[in-house]
Protein backbone atom coordinates (compact mmCIF):
# COMPACT_ATOMS: atom_id res chain seq x y z
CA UNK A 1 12.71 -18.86 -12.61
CA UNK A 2 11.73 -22.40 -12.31
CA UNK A 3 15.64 -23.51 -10.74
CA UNK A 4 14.93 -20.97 -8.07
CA UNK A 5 11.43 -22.29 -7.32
CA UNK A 6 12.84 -25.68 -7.25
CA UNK A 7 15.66 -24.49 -4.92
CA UNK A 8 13.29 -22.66 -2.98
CA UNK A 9 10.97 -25.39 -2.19
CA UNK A 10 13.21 -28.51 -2.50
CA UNK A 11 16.56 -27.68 -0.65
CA UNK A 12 15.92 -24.32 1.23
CA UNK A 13 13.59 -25.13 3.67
CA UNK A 14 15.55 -28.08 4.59
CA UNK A 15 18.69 -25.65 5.29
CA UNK A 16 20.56 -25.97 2.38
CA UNK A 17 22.55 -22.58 1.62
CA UNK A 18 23.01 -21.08 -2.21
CA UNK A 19 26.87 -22.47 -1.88
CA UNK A 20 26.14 -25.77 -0.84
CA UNK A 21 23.17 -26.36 -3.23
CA UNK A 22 25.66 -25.27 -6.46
CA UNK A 23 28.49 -27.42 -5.03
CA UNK A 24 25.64 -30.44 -5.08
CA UNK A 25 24.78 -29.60 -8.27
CA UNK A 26 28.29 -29.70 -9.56
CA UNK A 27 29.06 -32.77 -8.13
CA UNK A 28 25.92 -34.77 -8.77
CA UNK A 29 24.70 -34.86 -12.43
CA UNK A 30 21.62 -36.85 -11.36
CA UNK A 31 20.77 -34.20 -9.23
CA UNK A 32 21.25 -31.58 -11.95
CA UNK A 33 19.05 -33.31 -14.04
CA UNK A 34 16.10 -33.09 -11.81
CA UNK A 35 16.10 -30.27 -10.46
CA UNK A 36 16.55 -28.73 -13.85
CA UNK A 37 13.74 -31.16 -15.39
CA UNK A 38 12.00 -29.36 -12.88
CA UNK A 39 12.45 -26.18 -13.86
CA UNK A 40 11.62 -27.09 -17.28
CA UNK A 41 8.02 -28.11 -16.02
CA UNK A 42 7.16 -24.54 -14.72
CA UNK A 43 7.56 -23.02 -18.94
CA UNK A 44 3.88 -25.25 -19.18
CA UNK A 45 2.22 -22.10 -17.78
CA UNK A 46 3.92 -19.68 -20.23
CA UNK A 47 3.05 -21.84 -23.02
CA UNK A 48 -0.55 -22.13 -22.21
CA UNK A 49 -0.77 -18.35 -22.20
CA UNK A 50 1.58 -17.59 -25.16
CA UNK A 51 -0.90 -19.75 -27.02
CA UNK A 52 -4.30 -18.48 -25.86
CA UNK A 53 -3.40 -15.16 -26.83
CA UNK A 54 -2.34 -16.05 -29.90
CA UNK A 55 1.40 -15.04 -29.92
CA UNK A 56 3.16 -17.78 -31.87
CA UNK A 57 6.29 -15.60 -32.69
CA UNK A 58 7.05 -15.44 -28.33
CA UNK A 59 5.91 -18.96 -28.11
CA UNK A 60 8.49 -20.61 -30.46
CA UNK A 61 11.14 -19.01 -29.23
CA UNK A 62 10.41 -20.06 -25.54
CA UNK A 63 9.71 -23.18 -26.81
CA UNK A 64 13.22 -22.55 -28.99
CA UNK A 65 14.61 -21.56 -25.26
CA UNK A 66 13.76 -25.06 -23.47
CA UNK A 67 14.48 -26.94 -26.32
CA UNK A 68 18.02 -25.75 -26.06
CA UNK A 69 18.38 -26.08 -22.03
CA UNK A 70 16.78 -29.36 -22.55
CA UNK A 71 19.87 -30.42 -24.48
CA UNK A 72 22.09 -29.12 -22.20
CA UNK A 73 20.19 -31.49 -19.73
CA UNK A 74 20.79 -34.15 -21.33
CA UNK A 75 24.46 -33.83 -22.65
CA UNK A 76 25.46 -32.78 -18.82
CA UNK A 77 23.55 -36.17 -17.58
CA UNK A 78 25.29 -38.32 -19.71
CA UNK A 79 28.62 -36.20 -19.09
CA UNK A 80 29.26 -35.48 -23.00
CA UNK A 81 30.83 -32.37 -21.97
């Protein structure tokens, strides 16, 4: 949800079409990185309510969830695959 925000708000209202924006993304790791940084940012929300209600089980395995697009992050940024 939070790569489509970021799309949404970052390269669609300057004009940038769906195809273009994953071409850019293919060919730019730094921009891969920040949009999906980004994205990462909007899970703060989920936490914050996953905790106040007390539901630790659905709040380690988001956290279990970013921890492992994180990675992915990273190892695309520095092109280790």
């Amino acid at each position: 949800m939070g790569f489509v925000l970021v799309y949404m708000f970052r390269y669609m209202l300057k004009g940038v079409t769906v195809d273009y924006f994953i071409e850019l993304l293919q060919d730019n790791p730094r921009a891969v990185s920040s949009t999906i940084s980004l994205g990462l940012i909007t899970c703060i929300p989920l936490f914050t309510y996953y905790r106040n209600r007390k539901l630790y089980k659905t709040l380690y395995g988001i956290f279990a969830a970013v921890v492992i697009y994180a990675g992915i992050v990273i190892a695309y940024r520095f092109e280790l695959f």
